[in-house]
Each structure stands twice: as C-alpha cells, then as structure tokens.
Protein backbone atom coordinates (compact mmCIF):
# COMPACT_ATOMS: atom_id res chain seq x y z
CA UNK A 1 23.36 -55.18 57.09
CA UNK A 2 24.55 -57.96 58.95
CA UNK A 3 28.08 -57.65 58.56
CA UNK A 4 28.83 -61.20 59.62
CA UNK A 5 26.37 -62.90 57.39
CA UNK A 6 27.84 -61.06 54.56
CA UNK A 7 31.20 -61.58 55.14
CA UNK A 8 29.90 -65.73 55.40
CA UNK A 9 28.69 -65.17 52.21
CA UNK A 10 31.96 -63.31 50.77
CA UNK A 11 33.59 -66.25 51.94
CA UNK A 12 31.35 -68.85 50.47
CA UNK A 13 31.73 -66.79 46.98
CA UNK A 14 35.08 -66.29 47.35
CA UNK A 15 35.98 -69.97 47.19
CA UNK A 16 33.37 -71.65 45.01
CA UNK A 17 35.06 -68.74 42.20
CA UNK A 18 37.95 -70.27 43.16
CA UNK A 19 37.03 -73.87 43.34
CA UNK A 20 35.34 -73.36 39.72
CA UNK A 21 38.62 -71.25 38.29
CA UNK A 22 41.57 -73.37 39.70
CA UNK A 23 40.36 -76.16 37.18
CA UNK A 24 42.98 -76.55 34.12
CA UNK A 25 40.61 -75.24 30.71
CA UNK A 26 41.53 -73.90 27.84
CA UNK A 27 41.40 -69.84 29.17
CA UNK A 28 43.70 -70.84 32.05
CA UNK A 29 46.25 -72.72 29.96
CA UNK A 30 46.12 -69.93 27.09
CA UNK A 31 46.74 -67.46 30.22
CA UNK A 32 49.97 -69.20 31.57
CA UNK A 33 51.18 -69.31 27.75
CA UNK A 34 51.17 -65.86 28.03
CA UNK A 35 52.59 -65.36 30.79
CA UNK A 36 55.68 -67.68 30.24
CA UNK A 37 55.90 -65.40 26.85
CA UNK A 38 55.59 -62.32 28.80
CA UNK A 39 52.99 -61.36 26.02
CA UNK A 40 50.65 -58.12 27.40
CA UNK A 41 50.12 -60.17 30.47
CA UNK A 42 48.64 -57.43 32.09
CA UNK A 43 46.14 -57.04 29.33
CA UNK A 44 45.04 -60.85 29.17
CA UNK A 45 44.88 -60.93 33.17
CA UNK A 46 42.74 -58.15 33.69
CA UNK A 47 40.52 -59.01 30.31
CA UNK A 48 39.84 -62.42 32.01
CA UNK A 49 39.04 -61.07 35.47
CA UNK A 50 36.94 -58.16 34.35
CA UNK A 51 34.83 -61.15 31.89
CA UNK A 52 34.30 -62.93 34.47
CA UNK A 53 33.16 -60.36 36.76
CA UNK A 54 30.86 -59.61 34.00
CA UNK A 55 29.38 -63.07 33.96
CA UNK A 56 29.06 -63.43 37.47
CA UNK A 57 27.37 -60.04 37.72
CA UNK A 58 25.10 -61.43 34.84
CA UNK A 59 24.36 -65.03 36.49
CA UNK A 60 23.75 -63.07 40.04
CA UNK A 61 21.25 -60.73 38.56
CA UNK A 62 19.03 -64.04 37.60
CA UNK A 63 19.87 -64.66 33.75
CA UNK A 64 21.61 -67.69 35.09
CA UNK A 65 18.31 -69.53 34.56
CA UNK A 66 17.24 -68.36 31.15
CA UNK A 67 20.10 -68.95 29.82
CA UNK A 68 20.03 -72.96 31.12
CA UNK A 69 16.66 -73.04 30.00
CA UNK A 70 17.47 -72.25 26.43
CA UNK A 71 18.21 -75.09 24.17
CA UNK A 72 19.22 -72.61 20.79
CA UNK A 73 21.96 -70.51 23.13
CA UNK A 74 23.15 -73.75 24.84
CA UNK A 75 23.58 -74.97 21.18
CA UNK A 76 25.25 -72.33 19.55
CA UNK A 77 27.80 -72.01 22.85
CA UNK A 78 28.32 -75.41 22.27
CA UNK A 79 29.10 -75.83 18.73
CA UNK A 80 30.78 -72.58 18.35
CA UNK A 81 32.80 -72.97 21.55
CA UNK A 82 34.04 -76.81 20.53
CA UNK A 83 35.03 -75.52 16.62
CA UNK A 84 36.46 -72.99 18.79
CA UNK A 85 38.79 -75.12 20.67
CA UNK A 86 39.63 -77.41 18.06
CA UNK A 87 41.46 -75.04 16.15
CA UNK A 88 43.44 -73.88 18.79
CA UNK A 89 44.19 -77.38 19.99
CA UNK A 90 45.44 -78.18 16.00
CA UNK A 91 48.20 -74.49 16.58
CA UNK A 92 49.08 -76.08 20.06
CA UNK A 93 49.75 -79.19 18.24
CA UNK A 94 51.85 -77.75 15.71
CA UNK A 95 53.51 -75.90 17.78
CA UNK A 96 54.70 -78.82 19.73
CA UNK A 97 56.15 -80.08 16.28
CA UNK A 98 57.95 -77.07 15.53
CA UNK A 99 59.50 -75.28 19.20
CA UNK A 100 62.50 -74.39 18.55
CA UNK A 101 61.41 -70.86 17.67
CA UNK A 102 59.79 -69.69 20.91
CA UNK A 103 61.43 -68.30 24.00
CA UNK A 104 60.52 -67.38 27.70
CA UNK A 105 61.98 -64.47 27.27
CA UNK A 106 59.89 -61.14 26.46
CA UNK A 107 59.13 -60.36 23.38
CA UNK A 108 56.57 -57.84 21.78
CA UNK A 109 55.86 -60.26 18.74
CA UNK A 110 52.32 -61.24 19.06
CA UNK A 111 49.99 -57.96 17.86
CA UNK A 112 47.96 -56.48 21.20
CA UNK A 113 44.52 -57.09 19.09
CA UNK A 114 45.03 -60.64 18.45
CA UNK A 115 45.98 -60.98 22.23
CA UNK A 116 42.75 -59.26 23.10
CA UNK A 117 40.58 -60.92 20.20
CA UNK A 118 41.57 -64.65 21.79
CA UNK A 119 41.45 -63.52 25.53
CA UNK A 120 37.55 -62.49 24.64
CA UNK A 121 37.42 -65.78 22.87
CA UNK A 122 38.62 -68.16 25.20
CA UNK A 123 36.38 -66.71 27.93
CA UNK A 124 32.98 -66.07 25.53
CA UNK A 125 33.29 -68.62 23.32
CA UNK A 126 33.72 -71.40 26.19
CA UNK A 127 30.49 -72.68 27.48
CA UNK A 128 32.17 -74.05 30.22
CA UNK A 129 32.49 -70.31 31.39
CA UNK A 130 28.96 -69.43 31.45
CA UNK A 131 27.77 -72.92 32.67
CA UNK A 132 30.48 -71.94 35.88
CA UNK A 133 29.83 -68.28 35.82
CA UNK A 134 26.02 -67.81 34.93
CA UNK A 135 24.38 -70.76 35.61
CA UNK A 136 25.88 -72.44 38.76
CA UNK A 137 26.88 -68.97 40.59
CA UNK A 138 23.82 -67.67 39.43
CA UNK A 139 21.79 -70.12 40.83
CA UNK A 140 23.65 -70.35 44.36
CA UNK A 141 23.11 -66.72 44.66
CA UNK A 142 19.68 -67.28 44.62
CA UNK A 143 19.64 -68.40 48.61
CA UNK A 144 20.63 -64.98 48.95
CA UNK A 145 18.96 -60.99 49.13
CA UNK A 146 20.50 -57.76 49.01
CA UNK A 147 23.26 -56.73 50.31
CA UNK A 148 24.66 -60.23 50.83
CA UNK A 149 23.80 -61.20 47.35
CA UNK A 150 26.38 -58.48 46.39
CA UNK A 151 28.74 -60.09 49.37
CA UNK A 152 28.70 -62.97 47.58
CA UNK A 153 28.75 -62.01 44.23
CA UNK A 154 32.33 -60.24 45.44
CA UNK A 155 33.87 -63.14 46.96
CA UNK A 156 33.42 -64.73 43.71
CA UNK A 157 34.77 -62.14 41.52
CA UNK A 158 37.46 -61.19 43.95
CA UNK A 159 38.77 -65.04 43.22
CA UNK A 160 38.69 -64.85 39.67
CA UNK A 161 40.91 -61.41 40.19
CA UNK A 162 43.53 -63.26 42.50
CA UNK A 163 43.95 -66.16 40.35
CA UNK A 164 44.26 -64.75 36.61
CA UNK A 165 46.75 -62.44 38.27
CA UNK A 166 48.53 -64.92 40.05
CA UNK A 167 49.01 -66.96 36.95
CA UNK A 168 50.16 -64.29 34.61
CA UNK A 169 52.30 -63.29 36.61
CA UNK A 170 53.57 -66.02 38.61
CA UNK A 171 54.26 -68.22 35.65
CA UNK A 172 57.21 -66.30 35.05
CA UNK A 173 58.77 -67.82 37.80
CA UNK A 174 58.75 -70.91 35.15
CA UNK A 175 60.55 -69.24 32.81
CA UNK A 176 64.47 -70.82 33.13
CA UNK A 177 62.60 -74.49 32.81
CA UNK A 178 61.02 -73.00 29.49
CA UNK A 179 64.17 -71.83 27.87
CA UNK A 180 64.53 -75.47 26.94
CA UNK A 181 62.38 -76.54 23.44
CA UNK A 182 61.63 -79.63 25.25
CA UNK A 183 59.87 -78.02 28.08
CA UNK A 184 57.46 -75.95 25.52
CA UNK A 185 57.25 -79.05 23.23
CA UNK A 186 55.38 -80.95 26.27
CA UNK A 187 53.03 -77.57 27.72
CA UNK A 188 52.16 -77.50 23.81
CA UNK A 189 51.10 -81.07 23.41
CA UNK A 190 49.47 -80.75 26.99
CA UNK A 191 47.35 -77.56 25.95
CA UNK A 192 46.61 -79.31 22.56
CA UNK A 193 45.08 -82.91 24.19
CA UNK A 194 43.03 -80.20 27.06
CA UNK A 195 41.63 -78.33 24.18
CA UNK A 196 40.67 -81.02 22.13
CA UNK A 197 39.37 -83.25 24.94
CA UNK A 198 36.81 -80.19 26.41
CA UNK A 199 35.70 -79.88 23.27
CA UNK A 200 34.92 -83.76 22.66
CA UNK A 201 33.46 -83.52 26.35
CA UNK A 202 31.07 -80.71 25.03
CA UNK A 203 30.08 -81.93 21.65
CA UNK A 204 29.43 -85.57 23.92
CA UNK A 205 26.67 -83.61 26.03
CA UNK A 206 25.39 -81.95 23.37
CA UNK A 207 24.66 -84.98 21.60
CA UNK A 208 23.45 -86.93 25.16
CA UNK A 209 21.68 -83.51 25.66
C-alpha cells in the first residue's frame, strides 16, 4: 500500500466529513442543546459519531447509488424526515415561549431512552444525512480501490468523531451566557426557524423532484 496515496486520501475524507458536518442542521443544533444541558452528552456524541460511521461505511461499500436511484426510499426519507422536523421545530418554539424553567446547569431530568430515541432520530430520520453520508461520500469513494478506499472512508469518519465530540463537549464552555432565559429564549427560536426551514427545503425538492 502506498502509504502516501492513502494518507492523500485520509486527508481528502477527513475534510469533505468535515466540510459536510460543520453545516448548522437539526442533529448538530439538537447536539449543542445537549450539551449546554449537560444531558448524557457522552451518549448523544458517540450515538452520532458511531451513525455516521455507519452511513459512511454503508455509502463506501456502494449502496450510495441505490439508494439515489430509488424514488419510494427518497420519498419516505423525505416525508417522514420533514413531519419529523416539524414537530421538533413546534417544542423548540414553545420552548422559546416558556424559558424560564431550563438551566445550563446539569441535570439528570431528561430519561436516557428518550435521549437515545431522538439522537437515532435526528440522524435516521434526516435525509439530509444519508444524501451527505451515503450518496455524496459514497459516490466520491468510488475514484478509489482498496486499501485507500478504507483511507478515505477513515478520514471521513474520523471528522464526524472530532466534531460531535467537540460540540458536546465544548458547548459547555457556553454555559454562564445560558444561565440567562434570554440567551435560551433566542438558541430556541433559532433551532425552531432551522428545523422548520430544512424541512420546507425538503418537502420543496420533493415536490420539484
């Protein structure tokens, strides 16, 4: 194996995963919620990074291009993905109404399976994440074989890794601005126009589509 070449590709992977990640979605902002609530961060991170690494291995093994050719998957994705996020964009919005009950400090209130049942939600229910993931990693693995195909299947997922994990756990460094209600007030009427605005953006290309 030419280790050059494959550390090129590493490279290349490493920061198109991050260039595709970086982007403010719904699983990103639901991410940095929970880490300014110091809610089973750990548990969300690593759920995230492991999905994606999942997806990516999927996309890389050449079910990127199945799944792009298939009008009844991209349809259900869709449709389920947009009800999806416009029910979570209608609890954002209330909770910007009503913020004088949350806190940056940790707390324990939030049951571990309803953490885990939205973390697997906002990454398979998104079809933003297997458009990204699947499809367009997928399909740039393609210039590659073997061993350099893996390469750059692990840059990618090593990004996804550094970045969940960096926001989980970095957003506590937030956490004296969001002692104020005012402060969650605006990152709840933020996540609450992002969620509803992918989810116009989707149904809109389904309907063009």
């Amino acid at each position: 194996m030419d280790l050059s070449v494959s550390s090129q590709a590493a490279a290349t992977g490493f920061l198109l995963g991050l260039g595709l990640i970086v982007a403010i979605g719904a699983q990103n902002a639901f991410v940095l919620r929970q880490g300014l609530m110091r809610r089973h961060v750990l548990v969300v991170t690593t759920l995230c990074a492991l999905s994606d690494a999942l997806l990516i291995l999927v996309g890389v093994a050449g079910l990127g291009a199945l799944v792009a050719r298939s009008p009844v998957l991209l349809t259900i994705a869709t449709l389920g993905g947009a009800a999806f996020l416009l029910g979570y964009g209608a609890l954002a919005a209330r909770r910007a109404l009503y913020p004088a009950r949350l806190t940056a400090a940790p707390t324990e209130q939030a049951g571990l399976g309803r953490i885990v049942a939205a973390t697997l939600a906002f990454t398979f229910l998104n079809p933003h994440v297997y458009l990204d993931t699947v499809v367009l990693v997928g399909s740039l693995s393609a210039r590659y074989e073997g061993d350099v195909r893996v390469a750059f299947a692990g840059g990618a997922m090593t990004a996804s890794f550094l970045w969940f994990y960096a926001l989980g756990f970095g957003a506590r460094l937030l956490a004296p601005v969001f002692a104020r209600p005012a402060a969650w007030r605006i990152l709840d009427g933020l996540i609450a126009v992002i969620m509803v605005a992918i989810a116009v953006s989707l149904l809109d290309a389904w309907r063009a589509g």
